[in-house]
Protein backbone atom coordinates (compact mmCIF):
# COMPACT_ATOMS: atom_id res chain seq x y z
CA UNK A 1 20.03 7.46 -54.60
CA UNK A 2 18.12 4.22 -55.31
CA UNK A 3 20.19 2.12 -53.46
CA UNK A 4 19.87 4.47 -50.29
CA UNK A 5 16.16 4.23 -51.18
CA UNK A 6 16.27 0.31 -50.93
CA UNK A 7 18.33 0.44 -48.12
CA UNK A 8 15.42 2.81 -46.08
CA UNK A 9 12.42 0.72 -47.54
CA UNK A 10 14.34 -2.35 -45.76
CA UNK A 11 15.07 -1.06 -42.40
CA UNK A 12 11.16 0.30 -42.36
CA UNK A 13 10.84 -3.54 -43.43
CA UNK A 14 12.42 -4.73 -40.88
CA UNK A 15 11.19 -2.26 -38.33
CA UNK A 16 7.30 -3.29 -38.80
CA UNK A 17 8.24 -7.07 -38.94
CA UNK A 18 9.78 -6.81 -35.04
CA UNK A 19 6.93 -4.83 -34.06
CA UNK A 20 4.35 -7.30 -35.81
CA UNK A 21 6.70 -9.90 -34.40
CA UNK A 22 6.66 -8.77 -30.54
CA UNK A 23 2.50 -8.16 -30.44
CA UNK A 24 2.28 -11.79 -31.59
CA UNK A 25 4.31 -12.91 -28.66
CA UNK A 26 2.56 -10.87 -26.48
CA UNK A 27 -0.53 -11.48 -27.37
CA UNK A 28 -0.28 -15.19 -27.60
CA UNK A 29 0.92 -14.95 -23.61
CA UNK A 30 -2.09 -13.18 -22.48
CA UNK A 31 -4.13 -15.55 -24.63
CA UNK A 32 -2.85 -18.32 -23.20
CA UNK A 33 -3.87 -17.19 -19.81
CA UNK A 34 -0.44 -16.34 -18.43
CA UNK A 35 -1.33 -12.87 -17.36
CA UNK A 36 -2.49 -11.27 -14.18
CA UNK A 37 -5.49 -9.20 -13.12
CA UNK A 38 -7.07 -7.31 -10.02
CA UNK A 39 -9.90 -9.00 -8.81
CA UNK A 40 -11.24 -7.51 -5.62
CA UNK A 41 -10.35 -4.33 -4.28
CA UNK A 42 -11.19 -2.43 -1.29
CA UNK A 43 -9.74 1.20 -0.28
CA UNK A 44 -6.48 2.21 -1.56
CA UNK A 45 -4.88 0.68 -4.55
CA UNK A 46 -2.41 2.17 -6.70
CA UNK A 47 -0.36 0.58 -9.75
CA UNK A 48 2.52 1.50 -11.64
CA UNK A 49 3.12 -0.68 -14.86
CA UNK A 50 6.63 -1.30 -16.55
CA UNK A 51 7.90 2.14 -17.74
CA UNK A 52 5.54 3.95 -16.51
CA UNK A 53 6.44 7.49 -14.88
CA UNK A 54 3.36 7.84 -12.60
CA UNK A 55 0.95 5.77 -10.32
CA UNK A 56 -2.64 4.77 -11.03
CA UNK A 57 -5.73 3.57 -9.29
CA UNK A 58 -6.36 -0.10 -9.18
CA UNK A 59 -9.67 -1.64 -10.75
CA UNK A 60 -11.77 -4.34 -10.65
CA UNK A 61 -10.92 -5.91 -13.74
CA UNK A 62 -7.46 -4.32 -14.82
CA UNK A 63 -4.97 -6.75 -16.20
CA UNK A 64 -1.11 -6.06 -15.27
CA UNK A 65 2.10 -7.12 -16.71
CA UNK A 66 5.82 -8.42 -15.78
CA UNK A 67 7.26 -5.64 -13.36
CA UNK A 68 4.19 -3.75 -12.53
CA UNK A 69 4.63 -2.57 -8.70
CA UNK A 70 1.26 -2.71 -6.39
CA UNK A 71 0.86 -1.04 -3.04
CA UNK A 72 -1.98 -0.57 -0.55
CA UNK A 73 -3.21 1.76 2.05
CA UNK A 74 -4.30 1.81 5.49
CA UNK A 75 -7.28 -0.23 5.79
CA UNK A 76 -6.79 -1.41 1.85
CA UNK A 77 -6.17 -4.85 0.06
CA UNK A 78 -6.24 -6.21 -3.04
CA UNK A 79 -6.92 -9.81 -4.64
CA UNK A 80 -4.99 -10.60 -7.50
CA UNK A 81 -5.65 -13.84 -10.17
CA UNK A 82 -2.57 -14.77 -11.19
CA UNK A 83 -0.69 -17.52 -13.50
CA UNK A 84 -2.60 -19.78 -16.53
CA UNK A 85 -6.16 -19.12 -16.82
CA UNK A 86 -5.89 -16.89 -13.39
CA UNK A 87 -6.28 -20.08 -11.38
CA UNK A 88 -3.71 -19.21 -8.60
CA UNK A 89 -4.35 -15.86 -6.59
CA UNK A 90 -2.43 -13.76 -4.18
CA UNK A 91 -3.84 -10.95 -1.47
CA UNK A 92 -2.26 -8.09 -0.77
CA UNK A 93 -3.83 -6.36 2.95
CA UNK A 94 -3.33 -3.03 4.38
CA UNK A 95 0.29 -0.74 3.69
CA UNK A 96 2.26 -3.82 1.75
CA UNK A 97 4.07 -3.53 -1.46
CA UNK A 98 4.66 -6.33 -4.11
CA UNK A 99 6.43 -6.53 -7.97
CA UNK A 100 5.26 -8.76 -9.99
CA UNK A 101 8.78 -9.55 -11.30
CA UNK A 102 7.95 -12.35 -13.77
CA UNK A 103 4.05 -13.96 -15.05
CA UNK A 104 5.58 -17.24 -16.50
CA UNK A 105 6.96 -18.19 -14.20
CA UNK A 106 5.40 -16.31 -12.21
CA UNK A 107 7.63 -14.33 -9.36
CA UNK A 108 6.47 -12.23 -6.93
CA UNK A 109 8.89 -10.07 -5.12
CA UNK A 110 6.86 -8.64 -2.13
CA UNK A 111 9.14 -5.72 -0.78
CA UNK A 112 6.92 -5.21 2.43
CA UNK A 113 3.52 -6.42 4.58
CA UNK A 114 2.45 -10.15 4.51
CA UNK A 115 0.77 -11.84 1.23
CA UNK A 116 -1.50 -14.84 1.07
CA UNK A 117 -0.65 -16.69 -1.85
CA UNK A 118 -3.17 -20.06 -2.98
CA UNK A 119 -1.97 -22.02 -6.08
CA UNK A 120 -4.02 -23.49 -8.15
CA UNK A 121 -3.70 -25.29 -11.69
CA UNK A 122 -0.43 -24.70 -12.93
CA UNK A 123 0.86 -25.84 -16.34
CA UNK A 124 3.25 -28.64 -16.42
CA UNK A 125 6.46 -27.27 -15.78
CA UNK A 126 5.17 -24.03 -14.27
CA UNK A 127 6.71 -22.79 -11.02
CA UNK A 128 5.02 -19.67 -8.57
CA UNK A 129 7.89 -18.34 -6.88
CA UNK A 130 7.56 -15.13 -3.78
CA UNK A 131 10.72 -13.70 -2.89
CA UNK A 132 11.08 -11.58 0.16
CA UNK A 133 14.82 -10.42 0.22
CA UNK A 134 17.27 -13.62 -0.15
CA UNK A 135 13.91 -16.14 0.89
CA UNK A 136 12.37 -17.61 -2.05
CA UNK A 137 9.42 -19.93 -1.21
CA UNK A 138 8.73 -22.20 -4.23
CA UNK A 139 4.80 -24.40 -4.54
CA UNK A 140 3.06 -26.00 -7.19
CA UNK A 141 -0.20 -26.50 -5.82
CA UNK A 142 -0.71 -25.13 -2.46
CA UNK A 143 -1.28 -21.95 0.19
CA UNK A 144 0.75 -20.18 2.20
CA UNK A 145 0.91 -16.55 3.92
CA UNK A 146 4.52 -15.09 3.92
CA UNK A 147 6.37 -11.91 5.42
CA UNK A 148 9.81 -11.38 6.12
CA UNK A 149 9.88 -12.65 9.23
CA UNK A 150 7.46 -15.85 8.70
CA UNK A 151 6.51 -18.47 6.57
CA UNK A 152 3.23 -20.48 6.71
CA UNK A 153 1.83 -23.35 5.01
CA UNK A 154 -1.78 -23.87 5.50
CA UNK A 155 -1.96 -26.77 2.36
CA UNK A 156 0.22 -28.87 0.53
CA UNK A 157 4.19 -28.27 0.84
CA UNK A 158 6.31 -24.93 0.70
CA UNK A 159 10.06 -25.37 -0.32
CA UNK A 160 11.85 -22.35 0.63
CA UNK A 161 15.41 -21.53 -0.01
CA UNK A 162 17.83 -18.68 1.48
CA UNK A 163 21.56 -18.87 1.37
CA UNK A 164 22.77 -22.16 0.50
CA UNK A 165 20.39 -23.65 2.67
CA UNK A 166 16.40 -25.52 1.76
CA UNK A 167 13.76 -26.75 3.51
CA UNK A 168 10.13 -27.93 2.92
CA UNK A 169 7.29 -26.37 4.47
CA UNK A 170 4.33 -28.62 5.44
CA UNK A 171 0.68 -27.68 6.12
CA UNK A 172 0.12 -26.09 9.68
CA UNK A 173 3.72 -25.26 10.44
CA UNK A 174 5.70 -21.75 10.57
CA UNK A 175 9.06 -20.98 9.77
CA UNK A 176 10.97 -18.56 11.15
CA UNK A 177 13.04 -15.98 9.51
CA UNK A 178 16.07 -14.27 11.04
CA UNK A 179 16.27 -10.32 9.93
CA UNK A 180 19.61 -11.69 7.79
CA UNK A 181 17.19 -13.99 6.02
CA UNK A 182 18.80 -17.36 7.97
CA UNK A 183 16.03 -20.00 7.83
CA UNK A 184 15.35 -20.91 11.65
CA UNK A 185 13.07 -23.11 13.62
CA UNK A 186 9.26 -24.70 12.85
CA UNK A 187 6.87 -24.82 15.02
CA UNK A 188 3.15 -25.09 14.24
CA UNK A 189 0.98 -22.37 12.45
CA UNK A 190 -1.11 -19.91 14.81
CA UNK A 191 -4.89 -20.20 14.88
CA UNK A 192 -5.31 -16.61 14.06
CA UNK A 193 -2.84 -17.08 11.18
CA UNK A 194 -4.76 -20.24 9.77
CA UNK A 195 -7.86 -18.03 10.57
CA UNK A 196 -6.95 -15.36 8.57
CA UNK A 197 -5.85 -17.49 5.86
CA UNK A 198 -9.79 -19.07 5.48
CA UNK A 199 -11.03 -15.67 4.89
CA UNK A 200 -8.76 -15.59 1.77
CA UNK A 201 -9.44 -18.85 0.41
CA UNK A 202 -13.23 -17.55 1.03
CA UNK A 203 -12.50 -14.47 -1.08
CA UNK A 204 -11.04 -16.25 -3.85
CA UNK A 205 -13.88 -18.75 -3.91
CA UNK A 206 -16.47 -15.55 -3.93
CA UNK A 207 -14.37 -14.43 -7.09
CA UNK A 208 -15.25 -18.04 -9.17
CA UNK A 209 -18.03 -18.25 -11.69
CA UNK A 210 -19.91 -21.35 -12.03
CA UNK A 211 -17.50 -22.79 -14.44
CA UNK A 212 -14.33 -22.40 -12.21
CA UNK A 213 -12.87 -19.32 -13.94
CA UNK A 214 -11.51 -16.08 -11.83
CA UNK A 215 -14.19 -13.45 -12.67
CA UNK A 216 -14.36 -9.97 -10.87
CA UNK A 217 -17.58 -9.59 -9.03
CA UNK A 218 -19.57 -7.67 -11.08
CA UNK A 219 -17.98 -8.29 -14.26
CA UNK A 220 -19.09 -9.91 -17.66
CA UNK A 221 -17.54 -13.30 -18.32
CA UNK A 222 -15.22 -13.37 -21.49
CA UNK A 223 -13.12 -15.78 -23.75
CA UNK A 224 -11.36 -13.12 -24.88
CA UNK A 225 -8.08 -11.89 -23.60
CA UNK A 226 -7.60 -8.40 -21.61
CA UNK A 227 -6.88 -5.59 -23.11
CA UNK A 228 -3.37 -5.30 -22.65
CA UNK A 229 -1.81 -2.77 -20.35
CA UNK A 230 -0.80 0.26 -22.09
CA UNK A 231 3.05 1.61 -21.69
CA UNK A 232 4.16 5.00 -21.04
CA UNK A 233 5.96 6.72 -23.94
């Protein structure tokens, strides 16, 4: 009987020194700024988190986690910080959904619609990866809008990979996607496009306080780290 009793007061041991164990981890990564949060959002915004069995609305404010899934509406977007200390964002616009597959690195798989992506201040040895199928477009310090069909850099250099095959991206060209995700022909970026892309880096610019940090509109500056998203049971 007292050895069973050992044995149980060692497992429960064990038990609360994993848990302890994996809230320090986790912790430390949001307080290191490697998390992601919803900035701006207008209409239509609903989140599901890791595990979780239902759909929520998305808030100014609300920090997410690896493998939380994001959609919009009609007439809806949403601006996410992303990456250390939120300095990179990402805009989702109307009927488009996205998983946020990893947060260090971060990798974006964006399942439908067209995202703006602007990278910003990445840790040494930090990537920002978005997938669409078998495409992966990799940056460091740059912007971009990307879709299935279409790839385009408005600053810096995209490398983007499908197949076997690479190439590099530069500022004010498209690339072409086939629908089997073959990488096809450049040719320079639209007006419109480029256009469109300036109202995003506008957006993310309205969303920086004075000292260069990400800060919803409307919400109190903190040092402090999010509250961290709650899982389902």
């Amino acid at each position: 009987m007292r050895m069973n009793n050992r044995r149980g007061a060692r497992l429960a041991l064990g038990a609360v020194l994993g848990l302890m164990l994996a809230l320090t981890c986790t912790t430390a990564s949001y307080a290191e700024g490697v998390w992601a949060k919803i900035l701006v959002v207008k209409g239509d915004v609903q989140v599901k988190d890791a595990g979780a069995a239902e759909w929520s609305a998305g808030t100014v404010g609300m920090a997410l986690n690896s493998s939380a899934e994001i959609t919009t509406g009609s007439d809806s977007s949403v601006l996410l910080g992303v990456g250390d200390g939120l300095n990179s964002a990402v805009k989702l616009d109307a009927d488009r959904k996205a998983v946020l597959s990893s947060l260090d690195p971060v990798k974006i798989n964006l399942e439908s619609g067209k995202m703006y992506n602007l990278v910003r201040g990445l840790g040494e040895g930090s990537t920002f990866q978005v997938m669409t199928g078998a495409v992966v477009a990799s940056a460091r310090g740059t912007g971009w809008s990307q879709t299935s069909q279409e790839i385009s850099v408005f600053e810096g250099t995209v490398t983007v990979e499908s197949g076997g095959a690479q190439v590099d991206v530069s500022s004010g060209m498209s690339l072409a996607i086939s629908g089997d995700g073959s990488l096809g022909e450049q040719t320079q970026a639209s007006g419109e496009s480029s256009d469109a892309f300036s109202e995003f880096e506008g957006e993310v610019e309205d969303t920086q306080s004075p000292t260069g940090s990400n800060v919803p509109s409307g919400a109190e500056e903190s040092g402090s780290a999010p509250d961290l998203p709650q899982s389902s049971a």
